[in-house]
Protein backbone atom coordinates (compact mmCIF):
# COMPACT_ATOMS: atom_id res chain seq x y z
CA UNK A 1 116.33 126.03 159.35
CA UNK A 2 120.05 124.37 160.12
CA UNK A 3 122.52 124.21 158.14
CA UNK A 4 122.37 120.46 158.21
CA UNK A 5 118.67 120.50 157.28
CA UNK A 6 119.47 123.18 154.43
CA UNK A 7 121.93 121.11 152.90
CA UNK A 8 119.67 117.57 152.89
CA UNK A 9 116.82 119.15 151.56
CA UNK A 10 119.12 121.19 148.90
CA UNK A 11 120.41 117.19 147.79
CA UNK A 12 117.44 115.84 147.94
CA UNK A 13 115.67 118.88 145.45
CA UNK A 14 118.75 118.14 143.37
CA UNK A 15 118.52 114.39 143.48
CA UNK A 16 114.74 114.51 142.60
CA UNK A 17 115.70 117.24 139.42
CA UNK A 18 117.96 115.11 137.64
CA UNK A 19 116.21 111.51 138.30
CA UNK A 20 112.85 113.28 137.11
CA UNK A 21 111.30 112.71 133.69
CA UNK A 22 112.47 115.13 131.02
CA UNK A 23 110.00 116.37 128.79
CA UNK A 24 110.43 116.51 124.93
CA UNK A 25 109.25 119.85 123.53
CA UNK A 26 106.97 119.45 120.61
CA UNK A 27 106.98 121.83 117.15
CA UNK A 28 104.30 122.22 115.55
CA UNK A 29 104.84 123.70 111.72
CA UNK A 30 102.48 126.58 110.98
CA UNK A 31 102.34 125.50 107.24
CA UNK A 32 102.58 121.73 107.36
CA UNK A 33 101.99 120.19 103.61
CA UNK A 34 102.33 116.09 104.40
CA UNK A 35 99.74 114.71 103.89
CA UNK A 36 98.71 110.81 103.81
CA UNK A 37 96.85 108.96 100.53
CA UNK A 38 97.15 105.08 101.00
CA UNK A 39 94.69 101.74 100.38
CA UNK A 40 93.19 100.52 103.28
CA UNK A 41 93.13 97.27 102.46
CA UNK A 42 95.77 95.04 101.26
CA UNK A 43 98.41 97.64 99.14
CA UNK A 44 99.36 96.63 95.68
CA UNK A 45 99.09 98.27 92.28
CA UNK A 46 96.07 96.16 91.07
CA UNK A 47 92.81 97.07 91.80
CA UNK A 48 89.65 94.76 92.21
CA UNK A 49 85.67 95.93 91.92
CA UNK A 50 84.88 95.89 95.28
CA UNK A 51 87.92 94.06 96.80
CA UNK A 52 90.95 96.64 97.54
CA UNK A 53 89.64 99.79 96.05
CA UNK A 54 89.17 101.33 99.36
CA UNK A 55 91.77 104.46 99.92
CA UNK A 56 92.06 106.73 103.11
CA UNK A 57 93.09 110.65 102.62
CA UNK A 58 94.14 112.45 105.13
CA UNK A 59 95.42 116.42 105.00
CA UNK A 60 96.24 118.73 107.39
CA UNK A 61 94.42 121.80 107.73
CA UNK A 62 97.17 123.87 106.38
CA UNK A 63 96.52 122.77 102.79
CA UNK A 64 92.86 121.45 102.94
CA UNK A 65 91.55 123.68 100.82
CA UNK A 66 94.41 123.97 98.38
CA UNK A 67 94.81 120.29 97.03
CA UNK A 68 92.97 119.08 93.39
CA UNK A 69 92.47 115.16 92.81
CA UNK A 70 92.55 114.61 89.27
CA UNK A 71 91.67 110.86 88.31
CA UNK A 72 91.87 109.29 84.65
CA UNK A 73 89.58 106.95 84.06
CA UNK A 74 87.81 106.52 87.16
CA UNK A 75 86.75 108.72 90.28
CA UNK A 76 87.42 108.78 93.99
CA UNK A 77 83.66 108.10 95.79
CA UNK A 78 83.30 109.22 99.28
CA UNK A 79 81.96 106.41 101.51
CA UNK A 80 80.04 107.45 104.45
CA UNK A 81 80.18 104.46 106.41
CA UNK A 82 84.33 104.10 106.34
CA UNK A 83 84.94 107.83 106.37
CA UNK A 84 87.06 106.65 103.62
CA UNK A 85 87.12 107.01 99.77
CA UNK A 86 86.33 103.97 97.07
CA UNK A 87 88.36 103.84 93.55
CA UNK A 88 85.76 103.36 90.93
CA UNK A 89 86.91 102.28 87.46
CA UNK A 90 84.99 104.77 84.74
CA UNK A 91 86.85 104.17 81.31
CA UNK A 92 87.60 107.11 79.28
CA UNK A 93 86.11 109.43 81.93
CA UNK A 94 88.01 111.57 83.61
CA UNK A 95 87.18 113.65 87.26
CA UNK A 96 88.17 115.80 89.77
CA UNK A 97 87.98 116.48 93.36
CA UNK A 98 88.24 119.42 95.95
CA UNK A 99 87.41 120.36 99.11
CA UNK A 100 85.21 123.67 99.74
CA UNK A 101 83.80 125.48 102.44
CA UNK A 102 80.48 126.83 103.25
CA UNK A 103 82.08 130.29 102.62
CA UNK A 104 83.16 129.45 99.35
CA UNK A 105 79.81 128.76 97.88
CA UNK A 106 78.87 132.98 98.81
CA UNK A 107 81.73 133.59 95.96
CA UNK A 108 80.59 131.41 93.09
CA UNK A 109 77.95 131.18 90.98
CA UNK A 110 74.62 130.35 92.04
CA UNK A 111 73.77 126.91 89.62
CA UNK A 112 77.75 125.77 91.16
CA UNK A 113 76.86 126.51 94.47
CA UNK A 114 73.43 124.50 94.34
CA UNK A 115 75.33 121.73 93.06
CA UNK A 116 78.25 122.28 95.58
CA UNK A 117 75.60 122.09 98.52
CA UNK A 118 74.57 118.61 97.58
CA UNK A 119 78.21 117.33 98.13
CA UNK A 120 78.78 114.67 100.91
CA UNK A 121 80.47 116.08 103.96
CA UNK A 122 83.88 114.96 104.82
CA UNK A 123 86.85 115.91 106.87
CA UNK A 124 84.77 117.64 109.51
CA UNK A 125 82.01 120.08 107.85
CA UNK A 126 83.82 120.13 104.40
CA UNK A 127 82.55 119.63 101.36
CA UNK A 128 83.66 116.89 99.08
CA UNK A 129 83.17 117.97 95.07
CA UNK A 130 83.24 115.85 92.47
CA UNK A 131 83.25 116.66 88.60
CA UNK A 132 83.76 115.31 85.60
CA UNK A 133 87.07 116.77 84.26
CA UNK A 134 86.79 115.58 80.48
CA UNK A 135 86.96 112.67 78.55
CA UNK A 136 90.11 110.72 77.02
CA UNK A 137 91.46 107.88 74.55
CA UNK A 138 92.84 105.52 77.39
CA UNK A 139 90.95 102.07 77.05
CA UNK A 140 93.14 99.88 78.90
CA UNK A 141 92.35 99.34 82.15
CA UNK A 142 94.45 101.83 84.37
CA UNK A 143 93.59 104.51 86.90
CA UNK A 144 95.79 107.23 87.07
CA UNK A 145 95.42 109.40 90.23
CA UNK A 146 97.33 112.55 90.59
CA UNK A 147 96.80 114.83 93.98
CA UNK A 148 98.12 118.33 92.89
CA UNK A 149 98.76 121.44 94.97
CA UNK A 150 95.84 123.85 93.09
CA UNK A 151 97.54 127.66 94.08
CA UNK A 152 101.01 126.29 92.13
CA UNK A 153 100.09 123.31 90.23
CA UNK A 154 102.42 121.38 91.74
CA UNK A 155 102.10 117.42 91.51
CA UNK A 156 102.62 116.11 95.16
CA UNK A 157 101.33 112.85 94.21
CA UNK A 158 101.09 110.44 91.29
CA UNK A 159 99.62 107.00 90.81
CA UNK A 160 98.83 103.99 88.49
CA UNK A 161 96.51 100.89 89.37
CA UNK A 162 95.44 98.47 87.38
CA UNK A 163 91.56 97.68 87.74
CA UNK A 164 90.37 93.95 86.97
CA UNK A 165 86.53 93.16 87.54
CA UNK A 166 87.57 89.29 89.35
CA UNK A 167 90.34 88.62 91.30
């Protein structure tokens, strides 16, 4: 190779270098805790039967298993068709919801697990839990949800709707 040729085909590999695309380096967080809890429909802090009270959760698989939704006076439903959860108003009731595993139900007892296994599956092959969490004295018509982080106890998420049967 010449000289000449050396140097136009070192300026053109340096040329080409600096007008090419630079890639952007993504990070991925081992233990990534945001998660996203938001209506689907039109978002306001009044709730209609059957109008707006559809909500889509989404959580990383970092903290799947670890977060507790505790709602007064009402319950989160799972809807199959939407892949997406309905608000239901339940006065003075109130429930709460976890995800499990299949593995899970080999530690706990065996009436729990039977009632575990009839759970809807969401998020993959989990299993969506609901129970009934106690009872309280609230009879106006708000729904408090609260997503907690279950090893700490943390509150991560807190809030208040008002339901109304007609719009």
């Amino acid at each position: 190779m010449k000289k000449s040729e050396f140097i136009a085909f070192l300026f053109i590999s340096i040329t080409l270098n600096t007008l090419a695309q630079k890639t952007d380096v993504l990070k991925v967080k081992k233990q990534q805790t945001d998660f996203l809890f938001f209506q689907a429909d039109k978002k306001c802090d009044t709730i209609y039967a059957e109008k707006n009270n559809t909500f889509v959760l989404a959580l990383p698989d970092s903290i799947v298993f670890d977060v507790e939704i505790k709602v007064n006076n009402g319950r989160l439903v799972y809807n199959r068709r939407s892949n997406s959860f309905n608000l239901q108003f339940l006065p003075t009731l109130n429930y709460r919801h976890f995800l499990t595993d299949s593995l899970h139900l080999l530690h706990v007892y065996p009436p729990e697990a039977q009632e575990y296994k009839k759970s809807p599956r969401v998020f993959g092959n989990k299993l969506y839990v609901t129970q009934i969490n106690g009872s309280n004295n609230n009879t106006t018509r708000q729904i408090q949800v609260e997503i907690y982080q279950s090893k700490t106890g943390q509150l991560l998420l807190k809030n208040t709707f008002l339901y109304f049967s007609k719009p």
